[in-house]
PDB file of N, CA and C in Angstrom:
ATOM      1  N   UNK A   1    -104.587 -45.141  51.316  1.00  0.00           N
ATOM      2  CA  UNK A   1    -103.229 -45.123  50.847  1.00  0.00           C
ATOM      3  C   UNK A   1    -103.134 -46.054  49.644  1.00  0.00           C
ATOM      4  N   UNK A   2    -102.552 -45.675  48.556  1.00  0.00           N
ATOM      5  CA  UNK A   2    -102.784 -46.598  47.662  1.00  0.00           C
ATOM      6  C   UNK A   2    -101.259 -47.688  47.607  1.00  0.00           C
ATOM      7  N   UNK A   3    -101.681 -48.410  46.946  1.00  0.00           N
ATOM      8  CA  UNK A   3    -100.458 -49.554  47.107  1.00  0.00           C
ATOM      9  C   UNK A   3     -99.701 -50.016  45.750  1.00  0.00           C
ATOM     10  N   UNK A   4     -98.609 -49.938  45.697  1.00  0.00           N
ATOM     11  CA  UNK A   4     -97.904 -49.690  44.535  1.00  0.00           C
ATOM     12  C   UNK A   4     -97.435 -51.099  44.510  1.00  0.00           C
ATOM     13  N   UNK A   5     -97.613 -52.051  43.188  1.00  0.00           N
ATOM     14  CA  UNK A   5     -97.322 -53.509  42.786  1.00  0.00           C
ATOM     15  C   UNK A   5     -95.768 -52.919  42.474  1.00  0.00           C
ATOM     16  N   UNK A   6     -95.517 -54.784  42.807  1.00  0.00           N
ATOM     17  CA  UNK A   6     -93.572 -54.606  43.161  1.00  0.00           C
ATOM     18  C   UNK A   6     -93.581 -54.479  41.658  1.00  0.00           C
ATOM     19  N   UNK A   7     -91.955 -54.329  41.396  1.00  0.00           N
ATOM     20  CA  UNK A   7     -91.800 -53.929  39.949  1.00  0.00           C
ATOM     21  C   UNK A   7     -89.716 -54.364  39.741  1.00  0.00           C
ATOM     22  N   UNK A   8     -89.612 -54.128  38.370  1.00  0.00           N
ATOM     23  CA  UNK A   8     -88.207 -54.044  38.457  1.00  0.00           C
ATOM     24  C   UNK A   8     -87.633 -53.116  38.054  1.00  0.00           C
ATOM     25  N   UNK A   9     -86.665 -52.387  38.251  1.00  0.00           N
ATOM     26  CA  UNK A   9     -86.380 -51.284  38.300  1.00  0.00           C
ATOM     27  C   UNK A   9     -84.984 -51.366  37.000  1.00  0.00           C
ATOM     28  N   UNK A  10     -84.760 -50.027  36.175  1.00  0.00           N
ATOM     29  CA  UNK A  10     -84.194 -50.202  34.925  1.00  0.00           C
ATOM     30  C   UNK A  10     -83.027 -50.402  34.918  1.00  0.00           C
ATOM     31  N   UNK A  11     -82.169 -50.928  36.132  1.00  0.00           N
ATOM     32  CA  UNK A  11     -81.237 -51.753  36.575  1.00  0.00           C
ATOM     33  C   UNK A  11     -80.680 -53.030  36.932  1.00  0.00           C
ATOM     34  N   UNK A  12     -82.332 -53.346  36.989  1.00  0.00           N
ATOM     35  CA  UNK A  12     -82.528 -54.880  36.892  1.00  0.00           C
ATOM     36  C   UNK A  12     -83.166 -55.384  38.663  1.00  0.00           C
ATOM     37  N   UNK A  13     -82.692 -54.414  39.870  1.00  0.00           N
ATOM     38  CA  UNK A  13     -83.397 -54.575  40.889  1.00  0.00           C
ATOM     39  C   UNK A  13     -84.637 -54.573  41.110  1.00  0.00           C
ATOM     40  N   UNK A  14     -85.037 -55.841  41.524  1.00  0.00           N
ATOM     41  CA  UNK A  14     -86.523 -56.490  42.216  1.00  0.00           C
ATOM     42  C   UNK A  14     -86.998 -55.216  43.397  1.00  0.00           C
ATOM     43  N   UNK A  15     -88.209 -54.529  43.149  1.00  0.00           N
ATOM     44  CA  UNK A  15     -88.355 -53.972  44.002  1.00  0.00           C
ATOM     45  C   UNK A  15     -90.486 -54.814  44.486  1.00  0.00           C
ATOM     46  N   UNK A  16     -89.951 -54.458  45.914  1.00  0.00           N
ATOM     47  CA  UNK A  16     -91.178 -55.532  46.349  1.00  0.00           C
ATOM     48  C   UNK A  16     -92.337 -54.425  46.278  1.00  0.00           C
ATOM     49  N   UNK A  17     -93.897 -55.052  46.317  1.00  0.00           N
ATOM     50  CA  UNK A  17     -95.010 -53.720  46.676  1.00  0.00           C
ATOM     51  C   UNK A  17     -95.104 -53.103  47.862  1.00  0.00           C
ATOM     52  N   UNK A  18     -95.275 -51.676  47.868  1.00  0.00           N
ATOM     53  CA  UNK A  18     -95.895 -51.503  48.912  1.00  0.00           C
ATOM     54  C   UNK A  18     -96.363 -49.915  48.899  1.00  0.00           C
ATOM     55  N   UNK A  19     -97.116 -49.516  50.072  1.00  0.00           N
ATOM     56  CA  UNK A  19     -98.201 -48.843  50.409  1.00  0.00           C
ATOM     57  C   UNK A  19     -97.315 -47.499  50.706  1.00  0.00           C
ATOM     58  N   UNK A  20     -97.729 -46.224  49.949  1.00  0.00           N
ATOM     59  CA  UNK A  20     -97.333 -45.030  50.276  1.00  0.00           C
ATOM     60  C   UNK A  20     -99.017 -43.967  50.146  1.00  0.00           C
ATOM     61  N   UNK A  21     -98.268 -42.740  50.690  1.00  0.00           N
ATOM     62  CA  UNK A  21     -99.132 -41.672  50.561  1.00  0.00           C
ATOM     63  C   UNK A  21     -99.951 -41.427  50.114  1.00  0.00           C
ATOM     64  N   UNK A  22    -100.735 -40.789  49.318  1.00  0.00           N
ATOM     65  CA  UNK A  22    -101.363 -39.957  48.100  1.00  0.00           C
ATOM     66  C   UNK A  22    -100.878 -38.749  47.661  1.00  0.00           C
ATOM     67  N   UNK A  23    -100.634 -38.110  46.812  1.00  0.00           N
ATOM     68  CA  UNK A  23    -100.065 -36.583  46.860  1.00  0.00           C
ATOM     69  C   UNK A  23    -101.222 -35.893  47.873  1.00  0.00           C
ATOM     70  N   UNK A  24    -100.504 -34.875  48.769  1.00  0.00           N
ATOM     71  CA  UNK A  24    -101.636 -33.899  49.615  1.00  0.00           C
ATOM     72  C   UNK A  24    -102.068 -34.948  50.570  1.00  0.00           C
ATOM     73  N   UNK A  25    -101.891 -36.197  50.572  1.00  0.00           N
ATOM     74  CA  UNK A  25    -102.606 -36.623  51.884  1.00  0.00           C
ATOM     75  C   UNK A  25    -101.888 -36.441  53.675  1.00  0.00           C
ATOM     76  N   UNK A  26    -100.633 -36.519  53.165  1.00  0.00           N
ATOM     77  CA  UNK A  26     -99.861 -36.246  54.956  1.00  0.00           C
ATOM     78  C   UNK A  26    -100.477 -34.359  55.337  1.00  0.00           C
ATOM     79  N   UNK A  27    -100.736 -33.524  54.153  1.00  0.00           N
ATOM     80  CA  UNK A  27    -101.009 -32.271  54.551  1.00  0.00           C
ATOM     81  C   UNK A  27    -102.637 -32.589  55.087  1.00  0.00           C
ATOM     82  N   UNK A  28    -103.576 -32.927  54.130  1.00  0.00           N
ATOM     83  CA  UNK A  28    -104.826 -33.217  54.610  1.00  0.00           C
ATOM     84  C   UNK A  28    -105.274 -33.691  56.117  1.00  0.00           C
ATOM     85  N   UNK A  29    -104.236 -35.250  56.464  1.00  0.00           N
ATOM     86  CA  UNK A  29    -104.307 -35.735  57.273  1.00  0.00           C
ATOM     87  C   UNK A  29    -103.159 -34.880  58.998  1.00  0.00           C
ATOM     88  N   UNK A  30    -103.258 -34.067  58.410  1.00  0.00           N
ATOM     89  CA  UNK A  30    -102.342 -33.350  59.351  1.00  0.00           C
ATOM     90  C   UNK A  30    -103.608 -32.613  59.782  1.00  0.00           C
ATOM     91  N   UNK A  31    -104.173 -31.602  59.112  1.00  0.00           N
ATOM     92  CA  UNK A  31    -105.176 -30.827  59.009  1.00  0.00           C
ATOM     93  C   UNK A  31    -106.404 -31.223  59.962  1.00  0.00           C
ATOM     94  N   UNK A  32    -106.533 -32.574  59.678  1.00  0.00           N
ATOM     95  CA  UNK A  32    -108.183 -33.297  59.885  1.00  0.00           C
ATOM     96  C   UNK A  32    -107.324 -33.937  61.968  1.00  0.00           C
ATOM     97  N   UNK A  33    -105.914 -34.073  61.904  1.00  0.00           N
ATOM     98  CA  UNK A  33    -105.679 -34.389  63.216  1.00  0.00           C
ATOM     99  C   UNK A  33    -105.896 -33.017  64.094  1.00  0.00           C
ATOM    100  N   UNK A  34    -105.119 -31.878  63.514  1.00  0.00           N
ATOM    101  CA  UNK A  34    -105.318 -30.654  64.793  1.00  0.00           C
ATOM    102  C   UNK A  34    -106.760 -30.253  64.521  1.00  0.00           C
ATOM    103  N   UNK A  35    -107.377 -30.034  64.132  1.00  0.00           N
ATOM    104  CA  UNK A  35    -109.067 -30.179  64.145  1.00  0.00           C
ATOM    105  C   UNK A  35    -109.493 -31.315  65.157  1.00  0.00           C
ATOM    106  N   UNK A  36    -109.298 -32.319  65.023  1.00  0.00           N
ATOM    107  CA  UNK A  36    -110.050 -33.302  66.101  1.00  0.00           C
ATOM    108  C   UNK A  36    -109.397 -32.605  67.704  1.00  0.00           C
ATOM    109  N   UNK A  37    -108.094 -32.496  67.511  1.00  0.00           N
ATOM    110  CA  UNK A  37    -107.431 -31.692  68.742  1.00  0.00           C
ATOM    111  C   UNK A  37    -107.981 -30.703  69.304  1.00  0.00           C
ATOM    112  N   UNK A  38    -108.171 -30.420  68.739  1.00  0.00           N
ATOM    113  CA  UNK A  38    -109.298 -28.547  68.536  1.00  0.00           C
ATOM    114  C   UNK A  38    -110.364 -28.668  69.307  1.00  0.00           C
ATOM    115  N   UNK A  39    -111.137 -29.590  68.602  1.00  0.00           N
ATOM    116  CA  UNK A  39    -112.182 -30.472  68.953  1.00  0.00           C
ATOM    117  C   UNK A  39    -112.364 -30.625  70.707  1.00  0.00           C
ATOM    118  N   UNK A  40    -111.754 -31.508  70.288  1.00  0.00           N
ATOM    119  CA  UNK A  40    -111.078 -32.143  72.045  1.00  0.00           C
ATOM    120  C   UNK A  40    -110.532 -30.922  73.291  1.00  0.00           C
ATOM    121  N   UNK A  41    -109.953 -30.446  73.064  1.00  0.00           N
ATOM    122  CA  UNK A  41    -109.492 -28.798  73.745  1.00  0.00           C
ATOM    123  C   UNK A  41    -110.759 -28.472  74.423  1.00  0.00           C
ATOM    124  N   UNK A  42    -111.387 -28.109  73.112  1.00  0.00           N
ATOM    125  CA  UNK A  42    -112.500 -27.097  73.523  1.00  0.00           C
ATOM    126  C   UNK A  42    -113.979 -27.748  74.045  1.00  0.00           C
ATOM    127  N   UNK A  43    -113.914 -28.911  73.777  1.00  0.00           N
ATOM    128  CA  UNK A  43    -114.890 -29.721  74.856  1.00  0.00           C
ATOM    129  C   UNK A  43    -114.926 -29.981  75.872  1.00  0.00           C
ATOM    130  N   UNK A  44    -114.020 -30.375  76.274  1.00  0.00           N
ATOM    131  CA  UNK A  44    -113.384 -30.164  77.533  1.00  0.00           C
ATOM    132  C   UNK A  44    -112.869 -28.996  78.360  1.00  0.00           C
ATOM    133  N   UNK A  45    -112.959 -27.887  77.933  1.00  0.00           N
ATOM    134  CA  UNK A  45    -112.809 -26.910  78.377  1.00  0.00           C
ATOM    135  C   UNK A  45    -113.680 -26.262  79.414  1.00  0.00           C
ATOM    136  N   UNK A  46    -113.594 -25.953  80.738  1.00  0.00           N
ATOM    137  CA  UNK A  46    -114.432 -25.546  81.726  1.00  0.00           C
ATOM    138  C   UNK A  46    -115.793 -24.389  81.126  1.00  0.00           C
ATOM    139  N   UNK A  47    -116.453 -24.493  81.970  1.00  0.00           N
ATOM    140  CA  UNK A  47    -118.042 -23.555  81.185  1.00  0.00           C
ATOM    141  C   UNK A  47    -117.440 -22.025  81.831  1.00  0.00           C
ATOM    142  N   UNK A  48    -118.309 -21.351  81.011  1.00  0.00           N
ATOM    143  CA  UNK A  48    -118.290 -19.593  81.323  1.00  0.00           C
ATOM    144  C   UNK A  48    -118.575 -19.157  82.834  1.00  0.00           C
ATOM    145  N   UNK A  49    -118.812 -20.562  83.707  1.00  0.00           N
ATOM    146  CA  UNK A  49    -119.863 -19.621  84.685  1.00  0.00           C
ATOM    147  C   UNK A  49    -118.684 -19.637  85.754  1.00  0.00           C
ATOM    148  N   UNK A  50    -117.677 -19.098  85.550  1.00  0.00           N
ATOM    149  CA  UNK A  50    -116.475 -19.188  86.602  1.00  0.00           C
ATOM    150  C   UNK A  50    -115.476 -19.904  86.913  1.00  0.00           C
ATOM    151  N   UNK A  51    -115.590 -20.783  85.678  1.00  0.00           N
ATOM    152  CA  UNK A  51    -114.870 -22.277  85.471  1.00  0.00           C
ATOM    153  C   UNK A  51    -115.093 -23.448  86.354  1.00  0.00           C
ATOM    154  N   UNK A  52    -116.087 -23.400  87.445  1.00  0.00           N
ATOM    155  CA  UNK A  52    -116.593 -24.676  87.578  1.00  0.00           C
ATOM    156  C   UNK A  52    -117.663 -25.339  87.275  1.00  0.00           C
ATOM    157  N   UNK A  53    -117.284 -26.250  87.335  1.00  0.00           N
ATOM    158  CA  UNK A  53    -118.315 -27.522  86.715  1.00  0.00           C
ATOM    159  C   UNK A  53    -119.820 -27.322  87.366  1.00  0.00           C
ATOM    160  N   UNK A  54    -121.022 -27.727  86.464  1.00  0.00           N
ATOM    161  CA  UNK A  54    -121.970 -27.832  87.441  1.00  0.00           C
ATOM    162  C   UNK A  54    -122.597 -28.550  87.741  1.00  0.00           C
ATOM    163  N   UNK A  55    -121.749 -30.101  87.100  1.00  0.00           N
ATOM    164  CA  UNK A  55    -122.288 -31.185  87.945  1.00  0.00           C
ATOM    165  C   UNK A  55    -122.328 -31.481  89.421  1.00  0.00           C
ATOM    166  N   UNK A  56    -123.114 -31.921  89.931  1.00  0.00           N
ATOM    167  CA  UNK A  56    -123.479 -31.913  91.349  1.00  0.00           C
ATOM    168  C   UNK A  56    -122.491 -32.771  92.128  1.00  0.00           C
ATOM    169  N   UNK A  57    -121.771 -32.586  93.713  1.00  0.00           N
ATOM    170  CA  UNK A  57    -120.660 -33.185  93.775  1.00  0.00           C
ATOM    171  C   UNK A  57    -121.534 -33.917  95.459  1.00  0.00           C
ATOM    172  N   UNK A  58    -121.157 -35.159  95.584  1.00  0.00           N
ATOM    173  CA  UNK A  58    -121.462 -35.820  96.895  1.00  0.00           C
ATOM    174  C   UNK A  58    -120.683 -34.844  98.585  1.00  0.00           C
ATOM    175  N   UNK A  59    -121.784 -34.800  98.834  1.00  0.00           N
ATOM    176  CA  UNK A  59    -121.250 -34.031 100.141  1.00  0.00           C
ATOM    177  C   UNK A  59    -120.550 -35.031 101.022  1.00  0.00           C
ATOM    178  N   UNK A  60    -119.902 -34.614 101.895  1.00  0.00           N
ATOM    179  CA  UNK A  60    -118.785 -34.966 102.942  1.00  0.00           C
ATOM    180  C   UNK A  60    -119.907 -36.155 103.767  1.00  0.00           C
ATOM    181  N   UNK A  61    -119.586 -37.730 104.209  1.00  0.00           N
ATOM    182  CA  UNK A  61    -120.237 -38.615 105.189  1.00  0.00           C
ATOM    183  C   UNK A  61    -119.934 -38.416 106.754  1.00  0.00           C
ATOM    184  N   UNK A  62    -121.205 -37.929 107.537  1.00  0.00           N
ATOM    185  CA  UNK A  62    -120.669 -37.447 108.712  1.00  0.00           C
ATOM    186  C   UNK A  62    -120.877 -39.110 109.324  1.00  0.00           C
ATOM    187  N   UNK A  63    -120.222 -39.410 110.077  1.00  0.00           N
ATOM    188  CA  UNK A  63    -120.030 -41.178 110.840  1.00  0.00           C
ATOM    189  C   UNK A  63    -119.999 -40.227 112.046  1.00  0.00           C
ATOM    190  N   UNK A  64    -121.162 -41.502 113.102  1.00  0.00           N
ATOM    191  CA  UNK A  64    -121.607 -42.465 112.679  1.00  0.00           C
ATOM    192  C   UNK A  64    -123.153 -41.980 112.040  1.00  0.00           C
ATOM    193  N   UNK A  65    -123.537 -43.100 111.109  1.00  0.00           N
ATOM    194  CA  UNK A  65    -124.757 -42.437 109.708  1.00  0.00           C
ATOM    195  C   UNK A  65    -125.893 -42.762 110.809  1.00  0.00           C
ATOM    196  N   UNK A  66    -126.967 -41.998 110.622  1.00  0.00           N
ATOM    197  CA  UNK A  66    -128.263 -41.956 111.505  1.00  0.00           C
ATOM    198  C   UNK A  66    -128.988 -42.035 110.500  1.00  0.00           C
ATOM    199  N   UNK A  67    -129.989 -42.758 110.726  1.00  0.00           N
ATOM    200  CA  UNK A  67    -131.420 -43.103 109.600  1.00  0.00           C
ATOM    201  C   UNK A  67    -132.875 -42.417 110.698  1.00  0.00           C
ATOM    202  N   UNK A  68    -133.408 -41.719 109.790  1.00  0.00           N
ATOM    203  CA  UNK A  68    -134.821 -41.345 110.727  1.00  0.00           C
ATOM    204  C   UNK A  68    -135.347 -42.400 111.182  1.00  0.00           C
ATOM    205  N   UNK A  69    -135.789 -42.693 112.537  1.00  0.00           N
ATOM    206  CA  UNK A  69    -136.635 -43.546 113.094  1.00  0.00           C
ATOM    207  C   UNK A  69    -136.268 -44.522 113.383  1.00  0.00           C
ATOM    208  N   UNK A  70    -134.764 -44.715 113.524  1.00  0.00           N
ATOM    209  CA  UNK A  70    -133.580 -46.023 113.910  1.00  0.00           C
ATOM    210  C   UNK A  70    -134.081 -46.419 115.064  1.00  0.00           C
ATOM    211  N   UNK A  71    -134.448 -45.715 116.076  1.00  0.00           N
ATOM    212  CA  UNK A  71    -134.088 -46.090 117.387  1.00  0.00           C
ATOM    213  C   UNK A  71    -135.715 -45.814 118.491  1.00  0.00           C
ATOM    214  N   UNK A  72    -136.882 -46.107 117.346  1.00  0.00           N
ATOM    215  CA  UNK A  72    -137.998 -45.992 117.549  1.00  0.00           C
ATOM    216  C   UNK A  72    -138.528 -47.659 118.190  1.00  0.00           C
ATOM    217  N   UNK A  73    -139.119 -47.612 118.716  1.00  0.00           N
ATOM    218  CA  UNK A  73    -139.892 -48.819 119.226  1.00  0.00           C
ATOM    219  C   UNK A  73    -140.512 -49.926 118.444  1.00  0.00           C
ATOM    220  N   UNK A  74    -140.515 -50.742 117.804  1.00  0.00           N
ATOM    221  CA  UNK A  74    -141.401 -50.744 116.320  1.00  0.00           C
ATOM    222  C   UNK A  74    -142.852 -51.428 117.062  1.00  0.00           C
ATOM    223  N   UNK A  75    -143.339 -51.687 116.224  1.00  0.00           N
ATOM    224  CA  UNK A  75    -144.832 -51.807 116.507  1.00  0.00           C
ATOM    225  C   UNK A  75    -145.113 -53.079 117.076  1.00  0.00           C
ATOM    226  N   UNK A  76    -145.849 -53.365 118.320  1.00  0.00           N
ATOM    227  CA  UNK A  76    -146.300 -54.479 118.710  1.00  0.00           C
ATOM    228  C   UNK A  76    -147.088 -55.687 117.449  1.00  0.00           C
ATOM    229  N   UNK A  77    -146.106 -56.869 117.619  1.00  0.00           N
ATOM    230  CA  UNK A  77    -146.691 -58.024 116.757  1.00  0.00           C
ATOM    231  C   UNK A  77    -148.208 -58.434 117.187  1.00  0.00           C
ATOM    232  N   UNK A  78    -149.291 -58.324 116.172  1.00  0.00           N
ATOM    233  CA  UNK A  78    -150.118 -59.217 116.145  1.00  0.00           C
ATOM    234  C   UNK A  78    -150.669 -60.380 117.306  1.00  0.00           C
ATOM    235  N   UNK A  79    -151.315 -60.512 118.172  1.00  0.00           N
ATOM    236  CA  UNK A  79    -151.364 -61.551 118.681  1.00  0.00           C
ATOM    237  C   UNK A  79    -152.914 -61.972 118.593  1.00  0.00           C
ATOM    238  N   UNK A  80    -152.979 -63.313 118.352  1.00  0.00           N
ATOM    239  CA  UNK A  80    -154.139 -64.216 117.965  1.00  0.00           C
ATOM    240  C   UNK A  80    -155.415 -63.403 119.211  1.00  0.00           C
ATOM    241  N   UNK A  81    -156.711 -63.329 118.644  1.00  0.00           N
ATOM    242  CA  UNK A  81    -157.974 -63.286 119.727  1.00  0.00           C
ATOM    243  C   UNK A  81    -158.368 -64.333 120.936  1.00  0.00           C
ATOM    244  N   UNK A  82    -157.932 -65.356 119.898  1.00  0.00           N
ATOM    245  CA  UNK A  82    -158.031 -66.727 121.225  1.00  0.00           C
ATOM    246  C   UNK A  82    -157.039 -67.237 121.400  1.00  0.00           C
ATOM    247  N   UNK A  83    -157.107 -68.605 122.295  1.00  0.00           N
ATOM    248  CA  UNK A  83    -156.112 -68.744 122.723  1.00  0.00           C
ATOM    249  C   UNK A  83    -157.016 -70.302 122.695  1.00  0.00           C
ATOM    250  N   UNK A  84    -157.590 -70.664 122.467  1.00  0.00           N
ATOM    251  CA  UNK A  84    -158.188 -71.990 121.989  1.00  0.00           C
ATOM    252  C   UNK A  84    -158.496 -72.519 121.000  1.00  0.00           C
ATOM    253  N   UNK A  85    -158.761 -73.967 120.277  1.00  0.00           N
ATOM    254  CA  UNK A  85    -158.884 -74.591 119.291  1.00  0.00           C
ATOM    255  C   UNK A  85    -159.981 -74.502 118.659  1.00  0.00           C
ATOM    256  N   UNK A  86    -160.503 -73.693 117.576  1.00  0.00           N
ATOM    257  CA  UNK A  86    -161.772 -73.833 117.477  1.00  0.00           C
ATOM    258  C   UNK A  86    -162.437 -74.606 116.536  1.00  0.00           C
ATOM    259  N   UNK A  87    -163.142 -75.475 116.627  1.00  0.00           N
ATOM    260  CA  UNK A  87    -163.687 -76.548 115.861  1.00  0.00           C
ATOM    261  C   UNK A  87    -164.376 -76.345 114.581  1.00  0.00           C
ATOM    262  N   UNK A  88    -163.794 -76.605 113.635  1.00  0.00           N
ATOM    263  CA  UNK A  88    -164.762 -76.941 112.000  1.00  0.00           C
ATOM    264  C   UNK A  88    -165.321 -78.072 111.838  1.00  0.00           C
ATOM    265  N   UNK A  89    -166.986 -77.494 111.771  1.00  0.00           N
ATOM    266  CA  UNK A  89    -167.447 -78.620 111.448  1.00  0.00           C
ATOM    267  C   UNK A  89    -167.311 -78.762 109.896  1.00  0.00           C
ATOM    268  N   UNK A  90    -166.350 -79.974 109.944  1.00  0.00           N
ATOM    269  CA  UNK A  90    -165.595 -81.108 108.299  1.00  0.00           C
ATOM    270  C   UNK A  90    -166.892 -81.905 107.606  1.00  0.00           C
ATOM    271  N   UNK A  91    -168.082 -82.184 108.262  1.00  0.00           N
ATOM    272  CA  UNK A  91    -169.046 -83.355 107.892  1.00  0.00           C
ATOM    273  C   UNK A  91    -169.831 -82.878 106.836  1.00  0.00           C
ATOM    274  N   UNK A  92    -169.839 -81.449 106.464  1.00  0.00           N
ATOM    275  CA  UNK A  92    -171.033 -81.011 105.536  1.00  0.00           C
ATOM    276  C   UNK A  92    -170.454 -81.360 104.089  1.00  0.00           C
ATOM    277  N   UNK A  93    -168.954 -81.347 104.071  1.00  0.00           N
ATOM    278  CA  UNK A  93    -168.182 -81.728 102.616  1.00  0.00           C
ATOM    279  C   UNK A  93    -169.098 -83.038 101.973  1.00  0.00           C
TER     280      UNK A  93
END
């Protein structure tokens, strides 16, 4: 938009600066808005294949949730071979 320096007018009134149009720009800028609109419409607009979407949608949570193998036994811990202290011989260091 270009900006027009204040001026005095052939009456003698102070007129202050300021910022107007261009010739053709409110038509241009009219133009370049329903185009982006356009734009926008039709991007958003549902696909050919029956109008739904075919992003993938989360199925329904049946409660209460079950995990495979919840309620399995788990595996017997480890237990030592002996059951006594067995001596290192320390003296060879």
């Amino acid at each position: 938009m270009p900006w027009v320096n204040g001026y005095i007018r052939h009456d003698g009134m102070k007129v202050r600066g300021y910022s107007r149009w261009a010739a053709g720009a409110r038509r241009e800028m009219s133009t370049l808005v329903l185009f982006g609109v356009a734009v926008a419409v039709i991007g958003s607009a549902p696909n050919s294949s029956g109008g739904k979407s075919e992003l993938p949608r989360p199925a329904s949570t049946v409660y209460p949730v079950r995990f495979p193998g919840w309620n399995k036994v788990p595996a017997p811990r480890p237990q030592p071979t002996v059951s006594y202290p067995i001596p290192w011989d320390r003296s060879s260091r």
